[in-house]
Protein backbone atom coordinates (compact mmCIF):
# COMPACT_ATOMS: atom_id res chain seq x y z
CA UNK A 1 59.46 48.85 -13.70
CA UNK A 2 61.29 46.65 -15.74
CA UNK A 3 59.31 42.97 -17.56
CA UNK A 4 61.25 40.00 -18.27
CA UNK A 5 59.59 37.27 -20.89
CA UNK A 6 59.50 34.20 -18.95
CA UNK A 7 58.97 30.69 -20.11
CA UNK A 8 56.38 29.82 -16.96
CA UNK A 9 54.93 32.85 -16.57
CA UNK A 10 55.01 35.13 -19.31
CA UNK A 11 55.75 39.10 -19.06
CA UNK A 12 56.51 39.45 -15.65
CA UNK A 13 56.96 43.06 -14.10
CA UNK A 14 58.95 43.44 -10.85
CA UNK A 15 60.63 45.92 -9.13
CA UNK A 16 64.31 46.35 -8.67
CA UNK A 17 64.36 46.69 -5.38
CA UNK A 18 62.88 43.21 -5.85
CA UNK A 19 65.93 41.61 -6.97
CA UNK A 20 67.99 39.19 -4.86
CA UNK A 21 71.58 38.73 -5.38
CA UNK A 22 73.45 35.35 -4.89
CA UNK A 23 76.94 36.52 -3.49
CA UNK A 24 77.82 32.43 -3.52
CA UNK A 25 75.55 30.96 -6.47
CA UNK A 26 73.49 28.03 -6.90
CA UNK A 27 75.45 25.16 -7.28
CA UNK A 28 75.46 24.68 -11.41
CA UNK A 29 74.54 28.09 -12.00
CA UNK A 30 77.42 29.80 -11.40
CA UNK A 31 77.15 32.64 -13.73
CA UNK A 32 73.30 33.26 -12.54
CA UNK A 33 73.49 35.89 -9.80
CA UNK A 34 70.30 37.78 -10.35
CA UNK A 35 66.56 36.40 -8.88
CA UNK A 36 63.41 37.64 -7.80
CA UNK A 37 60.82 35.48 -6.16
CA UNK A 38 57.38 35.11 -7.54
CA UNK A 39 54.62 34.15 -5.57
CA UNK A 40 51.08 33.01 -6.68
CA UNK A 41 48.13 32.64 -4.35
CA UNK A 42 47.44 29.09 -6.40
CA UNK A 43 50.30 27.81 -5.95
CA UNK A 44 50.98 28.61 -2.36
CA UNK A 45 53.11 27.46 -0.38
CA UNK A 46 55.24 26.81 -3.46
CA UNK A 47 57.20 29.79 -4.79
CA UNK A 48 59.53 30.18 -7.88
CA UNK A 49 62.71 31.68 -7.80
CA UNK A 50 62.99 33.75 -11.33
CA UNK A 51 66.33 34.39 -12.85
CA UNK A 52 66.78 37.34 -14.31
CA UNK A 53 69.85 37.19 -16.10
CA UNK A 54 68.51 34.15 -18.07
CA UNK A 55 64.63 33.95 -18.20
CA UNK A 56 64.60 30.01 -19.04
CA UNK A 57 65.96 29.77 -15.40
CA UNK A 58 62.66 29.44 -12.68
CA UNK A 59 63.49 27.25 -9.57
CA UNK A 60 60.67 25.64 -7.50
CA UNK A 61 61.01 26.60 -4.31
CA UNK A 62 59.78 26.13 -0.40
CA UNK A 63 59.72 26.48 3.13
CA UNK A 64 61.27 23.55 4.35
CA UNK A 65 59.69 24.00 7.77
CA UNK A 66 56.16 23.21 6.27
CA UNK A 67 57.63 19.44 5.64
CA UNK A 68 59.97 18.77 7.87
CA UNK A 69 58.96 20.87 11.41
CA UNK A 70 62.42 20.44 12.90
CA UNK A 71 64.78 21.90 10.21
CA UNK A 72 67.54 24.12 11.03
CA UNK A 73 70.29 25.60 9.54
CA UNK A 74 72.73 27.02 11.25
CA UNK A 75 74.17 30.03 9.55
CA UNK A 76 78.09 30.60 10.14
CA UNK A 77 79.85 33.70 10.87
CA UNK A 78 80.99 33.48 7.58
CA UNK A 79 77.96 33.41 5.90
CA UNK A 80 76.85 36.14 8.29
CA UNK A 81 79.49 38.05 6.67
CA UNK A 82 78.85 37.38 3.17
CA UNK A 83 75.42 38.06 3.43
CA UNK A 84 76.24 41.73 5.40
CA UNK A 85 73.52 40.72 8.02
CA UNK A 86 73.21 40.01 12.00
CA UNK A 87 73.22 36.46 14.30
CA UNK A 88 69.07 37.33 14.28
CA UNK A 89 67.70 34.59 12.13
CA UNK A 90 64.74 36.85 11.28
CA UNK A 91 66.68 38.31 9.22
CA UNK A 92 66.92 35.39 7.03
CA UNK A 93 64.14 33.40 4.81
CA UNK A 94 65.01 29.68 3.94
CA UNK A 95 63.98 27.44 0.88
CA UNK A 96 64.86 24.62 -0.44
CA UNK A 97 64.47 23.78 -4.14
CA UNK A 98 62.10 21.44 -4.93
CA UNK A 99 62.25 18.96 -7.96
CA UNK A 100 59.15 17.78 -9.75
CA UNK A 101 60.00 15.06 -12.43
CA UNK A 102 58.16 16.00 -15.85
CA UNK A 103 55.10 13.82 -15.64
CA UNK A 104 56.02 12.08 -12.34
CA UNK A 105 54.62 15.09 -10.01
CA UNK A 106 54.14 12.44 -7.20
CA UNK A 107 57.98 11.64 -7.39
CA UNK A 108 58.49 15.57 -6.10
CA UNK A 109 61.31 16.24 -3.46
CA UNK A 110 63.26 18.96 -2.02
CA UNK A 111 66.48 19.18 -1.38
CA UNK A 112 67.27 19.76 2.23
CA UNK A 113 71.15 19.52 2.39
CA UNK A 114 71.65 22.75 -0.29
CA UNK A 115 68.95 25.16 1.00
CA UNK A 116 68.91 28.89 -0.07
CA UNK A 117 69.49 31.50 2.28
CA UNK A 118 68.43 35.17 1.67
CA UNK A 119 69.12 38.17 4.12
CA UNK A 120 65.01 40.10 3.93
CA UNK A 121 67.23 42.79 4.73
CA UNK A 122 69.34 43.73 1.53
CA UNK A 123 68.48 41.15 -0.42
CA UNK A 124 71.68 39.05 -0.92
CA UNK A 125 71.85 35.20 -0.88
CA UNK A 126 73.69 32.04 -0.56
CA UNK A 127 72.96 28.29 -1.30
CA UNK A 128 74.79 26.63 1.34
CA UNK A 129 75.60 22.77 1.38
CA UNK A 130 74.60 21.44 4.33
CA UNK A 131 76.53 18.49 6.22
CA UNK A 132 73.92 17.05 7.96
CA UNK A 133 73.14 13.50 7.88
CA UNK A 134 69.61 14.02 8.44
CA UNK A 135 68.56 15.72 5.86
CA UNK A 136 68.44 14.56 2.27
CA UNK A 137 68.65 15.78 -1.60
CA UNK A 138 65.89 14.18 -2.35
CA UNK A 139 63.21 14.46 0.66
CA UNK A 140 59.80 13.43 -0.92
CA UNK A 141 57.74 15.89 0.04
CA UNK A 142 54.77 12.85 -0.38
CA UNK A 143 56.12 10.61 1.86
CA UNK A 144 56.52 13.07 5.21
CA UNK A 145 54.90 12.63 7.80
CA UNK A 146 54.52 15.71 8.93
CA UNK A 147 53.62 17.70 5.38
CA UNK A 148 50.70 19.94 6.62
């Protein structure tokens, strides 16, 4: 199994069947197609999203069900083509990337307009930009209402 030195975590192993592609990349990180999630029973039910073509690269990431009960994305044909999967939305997992300022972690948010999509199935992803005027860029996750 292949390790990667990472800045948050150290020598991480993973698999490669482990390794999600992003067929449409996350916004700024264009040339960044290659992730694997990491998940720590500490942390839960935060995540990271581990790039492996450039270790410094480790997204925050989360359900954004657990904060905000009635989220939905709708998931085009399009996208259903790009990410080679079916109408079945269990065959998708959603997250939205989560921003903690450095030494402000009570000014965290996640952004609910650009979530990540990845098919379970084969492992290939988008971030799509939302266009809904309900959800924000900055949600606090501190301030909801209905954060479990």
């Amino acid at each position: 199994m292949p390790t990667l030195s990472t800045l948050k975590f150290g020598e991480v192993t993973y698999k490669n069947t482990d390794v999600i592609t992003f067929i449409r990349p996350i916004i700024g990180f264009n040339e960044l197609s290659r992730y694997f999630v990491i998940s720590r029973q500490e942390s839960e039910p935060f995540k990271w999203l581990q790039c492996v073509d450039d270790p410094s690269i480790c997204f925050v990431i989360l359900d954004p069900k657990l904060i905000y009960a009635d989220y939905v994305v709708d998931i085009s044909v399009h996208d259903i083509r790009q990410l080679g999967g079916s109408a079945l939305n269990s065959d998708y997992q959603v997250y939205g990337i989560v921003s903690v300022p450095k030494g402000h972690p009570e000014l965290m948010s996640i952004n609910l307009q650009g979530p990540v999509v990845i098919n379970v199935k084969n492992l290939k992803a988008i971030q799509m930009v939302l266009n809904n005027p309900d959800y924000d860029i900055r949600y606090s996750l501190f301030k909801s209402k209905q954060m479990a």
